[in-house]
PDB file of N, CA and C in Angstrom:
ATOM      1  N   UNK A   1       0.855  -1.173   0.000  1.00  0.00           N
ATOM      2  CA  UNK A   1       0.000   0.000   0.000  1.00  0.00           C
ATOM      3  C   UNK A   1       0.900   1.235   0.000  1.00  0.00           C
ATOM      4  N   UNK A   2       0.495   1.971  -1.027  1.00  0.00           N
ATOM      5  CA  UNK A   2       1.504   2.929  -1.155  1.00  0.00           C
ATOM      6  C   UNK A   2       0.337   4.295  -0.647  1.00  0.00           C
ATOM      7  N   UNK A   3       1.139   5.633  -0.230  1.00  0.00           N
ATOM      8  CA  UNK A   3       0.243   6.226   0.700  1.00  0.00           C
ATOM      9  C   UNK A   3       1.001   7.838   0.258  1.00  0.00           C
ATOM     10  N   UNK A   4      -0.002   8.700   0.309  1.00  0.00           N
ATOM     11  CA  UNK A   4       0.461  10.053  -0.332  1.00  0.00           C
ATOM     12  C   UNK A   4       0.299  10.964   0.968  1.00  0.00           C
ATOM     13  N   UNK A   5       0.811  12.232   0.858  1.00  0.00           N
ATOM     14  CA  UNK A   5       0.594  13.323   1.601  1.00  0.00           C
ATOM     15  C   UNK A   5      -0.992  13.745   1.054  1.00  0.00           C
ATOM     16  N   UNK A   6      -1.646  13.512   2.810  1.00  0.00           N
ATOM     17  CA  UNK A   6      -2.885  13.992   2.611  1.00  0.00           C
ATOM     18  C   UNK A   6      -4.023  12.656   3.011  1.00  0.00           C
ATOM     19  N   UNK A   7      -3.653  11.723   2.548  1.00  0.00           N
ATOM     20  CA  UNK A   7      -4.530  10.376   2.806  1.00  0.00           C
ATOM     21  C   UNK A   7      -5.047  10.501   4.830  1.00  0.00           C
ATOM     22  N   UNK A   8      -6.448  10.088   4.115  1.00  0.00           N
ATOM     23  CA  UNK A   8      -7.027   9.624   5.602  1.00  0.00           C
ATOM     24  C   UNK A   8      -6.587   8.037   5.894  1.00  0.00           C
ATOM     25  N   UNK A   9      -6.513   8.278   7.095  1.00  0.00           N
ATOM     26  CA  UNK A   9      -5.755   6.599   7.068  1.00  0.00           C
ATOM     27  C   UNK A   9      -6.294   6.116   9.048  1.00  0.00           C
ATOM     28  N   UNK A  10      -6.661   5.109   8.489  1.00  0.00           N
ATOM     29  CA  UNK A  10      -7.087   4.850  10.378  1.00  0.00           C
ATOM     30  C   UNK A  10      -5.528   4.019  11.022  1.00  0.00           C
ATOM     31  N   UNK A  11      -5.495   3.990  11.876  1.00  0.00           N
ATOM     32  CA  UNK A  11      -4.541   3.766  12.857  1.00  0.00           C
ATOM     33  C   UNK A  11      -5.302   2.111  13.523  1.00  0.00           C
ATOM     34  N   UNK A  12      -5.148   1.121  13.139  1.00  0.00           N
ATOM     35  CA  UNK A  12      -5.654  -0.061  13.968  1.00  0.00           C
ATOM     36  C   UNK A  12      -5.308  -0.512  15.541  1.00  0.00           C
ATOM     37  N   UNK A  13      -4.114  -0.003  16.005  1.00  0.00           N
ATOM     38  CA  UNK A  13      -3.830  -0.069  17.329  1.00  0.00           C
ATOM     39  C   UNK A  13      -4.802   1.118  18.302  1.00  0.00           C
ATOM     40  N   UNK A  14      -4.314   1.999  17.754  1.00  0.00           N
ATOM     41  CA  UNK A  14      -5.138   3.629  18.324  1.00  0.00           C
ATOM     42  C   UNK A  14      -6.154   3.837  18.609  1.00  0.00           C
ATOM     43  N   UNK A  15      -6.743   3.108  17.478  1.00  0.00           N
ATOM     44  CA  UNK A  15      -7.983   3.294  17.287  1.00  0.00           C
ATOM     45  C   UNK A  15      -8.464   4.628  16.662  1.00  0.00           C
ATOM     46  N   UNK A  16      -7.772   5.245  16.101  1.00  0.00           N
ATOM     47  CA  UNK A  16      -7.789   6.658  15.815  1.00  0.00           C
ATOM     48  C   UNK A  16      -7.436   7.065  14.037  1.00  0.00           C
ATOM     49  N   UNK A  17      -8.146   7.986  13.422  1.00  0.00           N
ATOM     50  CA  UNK A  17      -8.527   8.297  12.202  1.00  0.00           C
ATOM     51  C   UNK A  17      -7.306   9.629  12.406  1.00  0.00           C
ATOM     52  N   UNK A  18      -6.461   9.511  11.476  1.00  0.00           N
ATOM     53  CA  UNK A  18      -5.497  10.506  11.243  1.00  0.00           C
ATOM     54  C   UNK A  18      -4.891  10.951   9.434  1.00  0.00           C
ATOM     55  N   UNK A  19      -4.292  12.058   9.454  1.00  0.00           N
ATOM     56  CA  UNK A  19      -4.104  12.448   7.800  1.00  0.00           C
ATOM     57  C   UNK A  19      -2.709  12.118   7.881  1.00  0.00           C
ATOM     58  N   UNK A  20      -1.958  11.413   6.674  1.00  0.00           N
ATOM     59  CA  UNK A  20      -0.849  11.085   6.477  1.00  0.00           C
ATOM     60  C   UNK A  20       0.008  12.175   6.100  1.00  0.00           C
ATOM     61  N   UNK A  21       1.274  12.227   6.572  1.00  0.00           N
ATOM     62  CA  UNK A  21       2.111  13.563   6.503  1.00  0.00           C
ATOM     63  C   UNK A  21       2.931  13.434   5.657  1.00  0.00           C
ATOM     64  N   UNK A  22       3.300  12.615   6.113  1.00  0.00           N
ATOM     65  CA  UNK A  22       4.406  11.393   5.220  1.00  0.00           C
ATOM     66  C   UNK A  22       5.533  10.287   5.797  1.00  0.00           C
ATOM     67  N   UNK A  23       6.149  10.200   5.049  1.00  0.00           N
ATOM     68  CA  UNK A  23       7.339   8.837   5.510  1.00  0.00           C
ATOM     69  C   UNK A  23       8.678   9.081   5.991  1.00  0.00           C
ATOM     70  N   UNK A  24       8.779   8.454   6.926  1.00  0.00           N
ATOM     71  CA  UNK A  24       9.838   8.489   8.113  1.00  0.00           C
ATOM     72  C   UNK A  24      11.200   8.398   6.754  1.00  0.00           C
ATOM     73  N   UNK A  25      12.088   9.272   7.556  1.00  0.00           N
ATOM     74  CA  UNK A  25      13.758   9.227   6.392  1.00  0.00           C
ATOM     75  C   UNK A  25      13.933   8.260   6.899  1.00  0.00           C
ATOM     76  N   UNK A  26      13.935   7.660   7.975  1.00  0.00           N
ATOM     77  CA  UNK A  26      14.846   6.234   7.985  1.00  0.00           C
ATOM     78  C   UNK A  26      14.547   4.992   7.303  1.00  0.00           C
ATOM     79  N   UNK A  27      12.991   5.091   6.748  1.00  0.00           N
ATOM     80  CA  UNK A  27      12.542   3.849   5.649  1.00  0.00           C
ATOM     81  C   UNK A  27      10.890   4.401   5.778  1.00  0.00           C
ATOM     82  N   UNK A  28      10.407   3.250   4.716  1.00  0.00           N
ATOM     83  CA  UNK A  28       9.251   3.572   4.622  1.00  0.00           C
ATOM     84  C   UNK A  28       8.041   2.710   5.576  1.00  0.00           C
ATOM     85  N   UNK A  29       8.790   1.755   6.450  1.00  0.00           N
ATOM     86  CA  UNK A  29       8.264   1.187   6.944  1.00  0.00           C
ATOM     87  C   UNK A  29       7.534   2.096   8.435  1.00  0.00           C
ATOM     88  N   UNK A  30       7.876   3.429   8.541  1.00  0.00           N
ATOM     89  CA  UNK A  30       7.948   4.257   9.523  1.00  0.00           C
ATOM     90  C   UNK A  30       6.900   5.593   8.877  1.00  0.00           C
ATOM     91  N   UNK A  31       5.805   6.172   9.974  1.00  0.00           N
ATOM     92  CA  UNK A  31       5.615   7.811   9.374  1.00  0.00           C
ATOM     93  C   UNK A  31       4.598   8.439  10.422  1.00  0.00           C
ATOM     94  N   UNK A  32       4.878   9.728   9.838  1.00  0.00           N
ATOM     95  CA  UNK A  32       4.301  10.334  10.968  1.00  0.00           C
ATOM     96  C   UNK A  32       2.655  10.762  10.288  1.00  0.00           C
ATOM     97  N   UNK A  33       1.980  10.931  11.409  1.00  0.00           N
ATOM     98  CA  UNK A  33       0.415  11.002  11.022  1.00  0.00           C
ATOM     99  C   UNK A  33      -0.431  12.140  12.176  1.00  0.00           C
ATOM    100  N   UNK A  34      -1.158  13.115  11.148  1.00  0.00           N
ATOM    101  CA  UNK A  34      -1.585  14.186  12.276  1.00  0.00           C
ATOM    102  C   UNK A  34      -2.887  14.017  12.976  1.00  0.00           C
ATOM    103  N   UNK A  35      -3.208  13.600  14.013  1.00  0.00           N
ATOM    104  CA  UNK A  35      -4.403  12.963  14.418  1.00  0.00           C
ATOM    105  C   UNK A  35      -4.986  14.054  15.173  1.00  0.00           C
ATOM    106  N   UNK A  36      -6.400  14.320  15.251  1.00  0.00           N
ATOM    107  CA  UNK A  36      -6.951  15.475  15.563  1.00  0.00           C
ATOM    108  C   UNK A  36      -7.231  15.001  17.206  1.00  0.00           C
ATOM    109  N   UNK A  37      -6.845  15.394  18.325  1.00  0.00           N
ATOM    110  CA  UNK A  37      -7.067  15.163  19.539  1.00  0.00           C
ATOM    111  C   UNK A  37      -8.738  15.725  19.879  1.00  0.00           C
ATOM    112  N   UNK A  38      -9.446  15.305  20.790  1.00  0.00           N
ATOM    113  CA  UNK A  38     -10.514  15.379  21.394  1.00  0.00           C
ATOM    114  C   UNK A  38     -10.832  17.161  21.612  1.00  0.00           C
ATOM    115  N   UNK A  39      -9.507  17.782  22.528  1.00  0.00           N
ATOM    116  CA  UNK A  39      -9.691  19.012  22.847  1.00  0.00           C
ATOM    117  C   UNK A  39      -9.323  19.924  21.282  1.00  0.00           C
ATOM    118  N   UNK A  40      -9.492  19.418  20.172  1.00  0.00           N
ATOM    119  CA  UNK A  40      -9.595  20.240  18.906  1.00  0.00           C
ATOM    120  C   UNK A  40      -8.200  20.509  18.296  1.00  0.00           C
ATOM    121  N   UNK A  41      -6.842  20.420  19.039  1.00  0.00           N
ATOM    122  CA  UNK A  41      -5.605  20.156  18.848  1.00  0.00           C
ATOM    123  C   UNK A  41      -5.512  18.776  17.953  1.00  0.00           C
ATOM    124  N   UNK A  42      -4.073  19.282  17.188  1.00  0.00           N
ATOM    125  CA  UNK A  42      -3.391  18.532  16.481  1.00  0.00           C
ATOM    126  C   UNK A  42      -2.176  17.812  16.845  1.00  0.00           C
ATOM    127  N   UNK A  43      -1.996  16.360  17.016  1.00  0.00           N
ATOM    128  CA  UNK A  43      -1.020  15.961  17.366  1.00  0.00           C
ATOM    129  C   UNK A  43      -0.133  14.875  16.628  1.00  0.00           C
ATOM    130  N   UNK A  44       0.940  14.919  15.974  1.00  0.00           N
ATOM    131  CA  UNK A  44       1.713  14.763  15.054  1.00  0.00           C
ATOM    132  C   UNK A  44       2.320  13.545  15.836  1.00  0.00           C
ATOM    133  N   UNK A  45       2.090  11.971  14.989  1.00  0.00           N
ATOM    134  CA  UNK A  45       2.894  10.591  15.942  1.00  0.00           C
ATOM    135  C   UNK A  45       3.706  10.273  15.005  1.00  0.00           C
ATOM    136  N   UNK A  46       4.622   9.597  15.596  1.00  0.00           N
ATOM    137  CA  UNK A  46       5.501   8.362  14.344  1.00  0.00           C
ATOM    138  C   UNK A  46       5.276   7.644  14.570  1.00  0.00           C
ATOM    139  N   UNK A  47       4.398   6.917  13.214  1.00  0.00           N
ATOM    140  CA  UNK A  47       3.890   5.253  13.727  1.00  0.00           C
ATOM    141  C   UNK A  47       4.453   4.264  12.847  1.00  0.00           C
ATOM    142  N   UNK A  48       4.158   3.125  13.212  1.00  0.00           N
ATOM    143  CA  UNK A  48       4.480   1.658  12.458  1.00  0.00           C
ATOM    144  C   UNK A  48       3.333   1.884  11.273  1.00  0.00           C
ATOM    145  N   UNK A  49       3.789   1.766   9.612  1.00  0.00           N
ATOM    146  CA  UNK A  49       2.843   1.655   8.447  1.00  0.00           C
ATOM    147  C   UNK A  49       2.244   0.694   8.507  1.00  0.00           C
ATOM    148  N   UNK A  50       2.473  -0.545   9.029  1.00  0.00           N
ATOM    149  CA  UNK A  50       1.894  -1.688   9.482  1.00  0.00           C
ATOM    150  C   UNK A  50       0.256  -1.341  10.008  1.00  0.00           C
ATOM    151  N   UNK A  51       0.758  -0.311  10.823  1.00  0.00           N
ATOM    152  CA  UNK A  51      -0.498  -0.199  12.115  1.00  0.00           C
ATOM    153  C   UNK A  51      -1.400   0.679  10.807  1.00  0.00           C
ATOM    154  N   UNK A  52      -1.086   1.058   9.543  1.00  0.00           N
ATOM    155  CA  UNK A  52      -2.329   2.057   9.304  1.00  0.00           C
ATOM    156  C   UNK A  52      -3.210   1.419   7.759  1.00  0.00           C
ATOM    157  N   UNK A  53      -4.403   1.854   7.918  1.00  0.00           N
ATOM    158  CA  UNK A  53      -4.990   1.363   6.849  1.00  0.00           C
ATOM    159  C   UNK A  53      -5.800   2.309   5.933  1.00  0.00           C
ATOM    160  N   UNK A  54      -5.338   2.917   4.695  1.00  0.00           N
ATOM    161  CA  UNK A  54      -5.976   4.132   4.318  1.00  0.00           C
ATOM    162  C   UNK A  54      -7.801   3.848   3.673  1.00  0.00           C
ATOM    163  N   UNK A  55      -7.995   4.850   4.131  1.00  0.00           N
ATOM    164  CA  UNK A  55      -9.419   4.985   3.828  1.00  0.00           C
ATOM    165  C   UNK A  55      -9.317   5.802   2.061  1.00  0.00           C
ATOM    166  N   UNK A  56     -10.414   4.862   1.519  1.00  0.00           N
ATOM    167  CA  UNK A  56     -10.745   4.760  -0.177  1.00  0.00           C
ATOM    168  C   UNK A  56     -11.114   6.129   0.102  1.00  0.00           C
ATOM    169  N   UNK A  57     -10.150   6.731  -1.196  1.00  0.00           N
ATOM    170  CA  UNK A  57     -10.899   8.237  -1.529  1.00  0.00           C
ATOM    171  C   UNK A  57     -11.556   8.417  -2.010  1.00  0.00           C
ATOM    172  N   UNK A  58     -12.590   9.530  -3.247  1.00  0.00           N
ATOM    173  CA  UNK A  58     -13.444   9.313  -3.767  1.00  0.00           C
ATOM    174  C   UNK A  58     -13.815   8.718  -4.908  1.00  0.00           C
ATOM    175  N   UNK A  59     -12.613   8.713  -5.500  1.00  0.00           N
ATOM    176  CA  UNK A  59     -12.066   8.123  -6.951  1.00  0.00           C
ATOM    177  C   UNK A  59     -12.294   6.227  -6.323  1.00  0.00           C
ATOM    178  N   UNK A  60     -11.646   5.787  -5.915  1.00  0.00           N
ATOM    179  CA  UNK A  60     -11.911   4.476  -4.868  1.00  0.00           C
ATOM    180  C   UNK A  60     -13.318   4.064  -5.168  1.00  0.00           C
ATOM    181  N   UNK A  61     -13.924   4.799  -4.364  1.00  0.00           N
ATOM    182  CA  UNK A  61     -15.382   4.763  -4.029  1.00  0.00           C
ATOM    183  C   UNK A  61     -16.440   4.545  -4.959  1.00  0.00           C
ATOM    184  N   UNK A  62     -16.238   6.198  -5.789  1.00  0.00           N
ATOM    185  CA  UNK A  62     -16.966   5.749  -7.136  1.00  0.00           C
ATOM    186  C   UNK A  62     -16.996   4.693  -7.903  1.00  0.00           C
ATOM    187  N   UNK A  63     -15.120   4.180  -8.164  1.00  0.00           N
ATOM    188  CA  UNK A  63     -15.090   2.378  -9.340  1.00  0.00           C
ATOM    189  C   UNK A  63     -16.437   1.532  -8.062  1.00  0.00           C
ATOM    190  N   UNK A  64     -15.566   1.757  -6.984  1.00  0.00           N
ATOM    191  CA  UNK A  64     -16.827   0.251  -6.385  1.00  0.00           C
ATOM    192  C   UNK A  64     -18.138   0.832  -6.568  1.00  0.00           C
ATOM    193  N   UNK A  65     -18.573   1.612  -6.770  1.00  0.00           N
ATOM    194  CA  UNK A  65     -20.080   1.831  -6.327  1.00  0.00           C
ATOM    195  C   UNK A  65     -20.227   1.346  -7.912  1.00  0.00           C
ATOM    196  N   UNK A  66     -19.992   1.912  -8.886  1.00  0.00           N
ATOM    197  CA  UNK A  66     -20.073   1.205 -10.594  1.00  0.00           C
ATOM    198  C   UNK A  66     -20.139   0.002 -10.251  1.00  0.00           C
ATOM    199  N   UNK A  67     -19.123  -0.760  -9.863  1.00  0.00           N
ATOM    200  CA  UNK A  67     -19.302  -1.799 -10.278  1.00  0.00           C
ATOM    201  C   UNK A  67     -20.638  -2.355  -9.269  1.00  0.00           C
ATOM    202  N   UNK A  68     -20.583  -2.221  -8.339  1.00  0.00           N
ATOM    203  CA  UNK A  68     -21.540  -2.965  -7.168  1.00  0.00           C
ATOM    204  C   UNK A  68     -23.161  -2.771  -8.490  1.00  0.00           C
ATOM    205  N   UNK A  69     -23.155  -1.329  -8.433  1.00  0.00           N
ATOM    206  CA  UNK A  69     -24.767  -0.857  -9.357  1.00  0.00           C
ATOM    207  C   UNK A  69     -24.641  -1.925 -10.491  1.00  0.00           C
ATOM    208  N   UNK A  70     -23.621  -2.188 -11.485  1.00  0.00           N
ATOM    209  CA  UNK A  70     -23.664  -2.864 -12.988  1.00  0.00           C
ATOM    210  C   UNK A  70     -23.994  -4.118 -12.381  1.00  0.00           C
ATOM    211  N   UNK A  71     -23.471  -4.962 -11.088  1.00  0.00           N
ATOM    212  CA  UNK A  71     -24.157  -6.593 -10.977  1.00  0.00           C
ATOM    213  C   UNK A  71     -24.971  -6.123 -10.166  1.00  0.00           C
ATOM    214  N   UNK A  72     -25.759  -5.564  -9.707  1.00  0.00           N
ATOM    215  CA  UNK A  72     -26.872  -5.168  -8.761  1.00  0.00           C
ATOM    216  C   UNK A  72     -28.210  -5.216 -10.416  1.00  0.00           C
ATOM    217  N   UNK A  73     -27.486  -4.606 -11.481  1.00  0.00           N
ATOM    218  CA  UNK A  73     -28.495  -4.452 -12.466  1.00  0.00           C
ATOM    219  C   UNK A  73     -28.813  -5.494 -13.187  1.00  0.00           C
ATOM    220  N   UNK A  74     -27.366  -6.235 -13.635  1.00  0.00           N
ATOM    221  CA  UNK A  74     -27.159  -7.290 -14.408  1.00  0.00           C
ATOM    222  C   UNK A  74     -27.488  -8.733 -13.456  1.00  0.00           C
ATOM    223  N   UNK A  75     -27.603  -8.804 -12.458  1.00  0.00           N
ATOM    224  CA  UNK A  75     -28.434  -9.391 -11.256  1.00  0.00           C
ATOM    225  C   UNK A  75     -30.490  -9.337 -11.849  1.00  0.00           C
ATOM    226  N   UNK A  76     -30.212  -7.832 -11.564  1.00  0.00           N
ATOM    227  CA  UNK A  76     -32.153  -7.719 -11.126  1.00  0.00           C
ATOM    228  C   UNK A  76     -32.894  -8.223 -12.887  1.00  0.00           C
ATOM    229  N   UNK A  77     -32.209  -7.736 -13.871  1.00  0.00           N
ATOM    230  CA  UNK A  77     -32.765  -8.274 -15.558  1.00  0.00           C
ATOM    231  C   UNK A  77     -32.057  -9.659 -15.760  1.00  0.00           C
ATOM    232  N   UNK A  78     -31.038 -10.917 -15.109  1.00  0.00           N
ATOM    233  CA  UNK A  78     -31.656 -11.815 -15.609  1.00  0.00           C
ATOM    234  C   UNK A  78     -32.384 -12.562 -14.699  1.00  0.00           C
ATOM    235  N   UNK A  79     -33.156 -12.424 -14.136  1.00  0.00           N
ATOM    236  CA  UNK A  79     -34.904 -12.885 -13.284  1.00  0.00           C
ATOM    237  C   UNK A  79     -35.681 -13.304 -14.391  1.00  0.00           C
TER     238      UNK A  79
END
């Protein structure tokens, strides 16, 4: 999974929804992520890429929703 400046990306340990900043210089297996704290502050972690899983943008979203609608259709006409 390759991951850009800007991606929403959830955190699976954290439990926490954060924007990707980018990738640690020491490898890419490393990066920091700005997670919006409770009291409305921003707080900047270095995490394991392991731990994160980016959320489909809209481009993402739209192919699946096409395709889901075309066998949802091609489903309901052959009945």
């Amino acid at each position: 999974m390759e991951l850009k400046k800007g991606d929403i990306v959830f955190h699976k340990n954290l439990r926490m929804v954060g924007t990707f900043v980018g990738y640690a210089w020491e490898s890419k297996e490393e990066a920091d992520v700005d997670f919006e704290m409770e009291d409305g502050y921003t707080e900047q972690r270095h995490v394991s890429v392991k731990q994160l899983e980016k959320k489909p943008d809209d481009e993402e979203i739209a192919v699946f929703v096409k395709k889901y609608n075309t066998k949802k259709w091609r489903f309901h006409h052959s009945l």
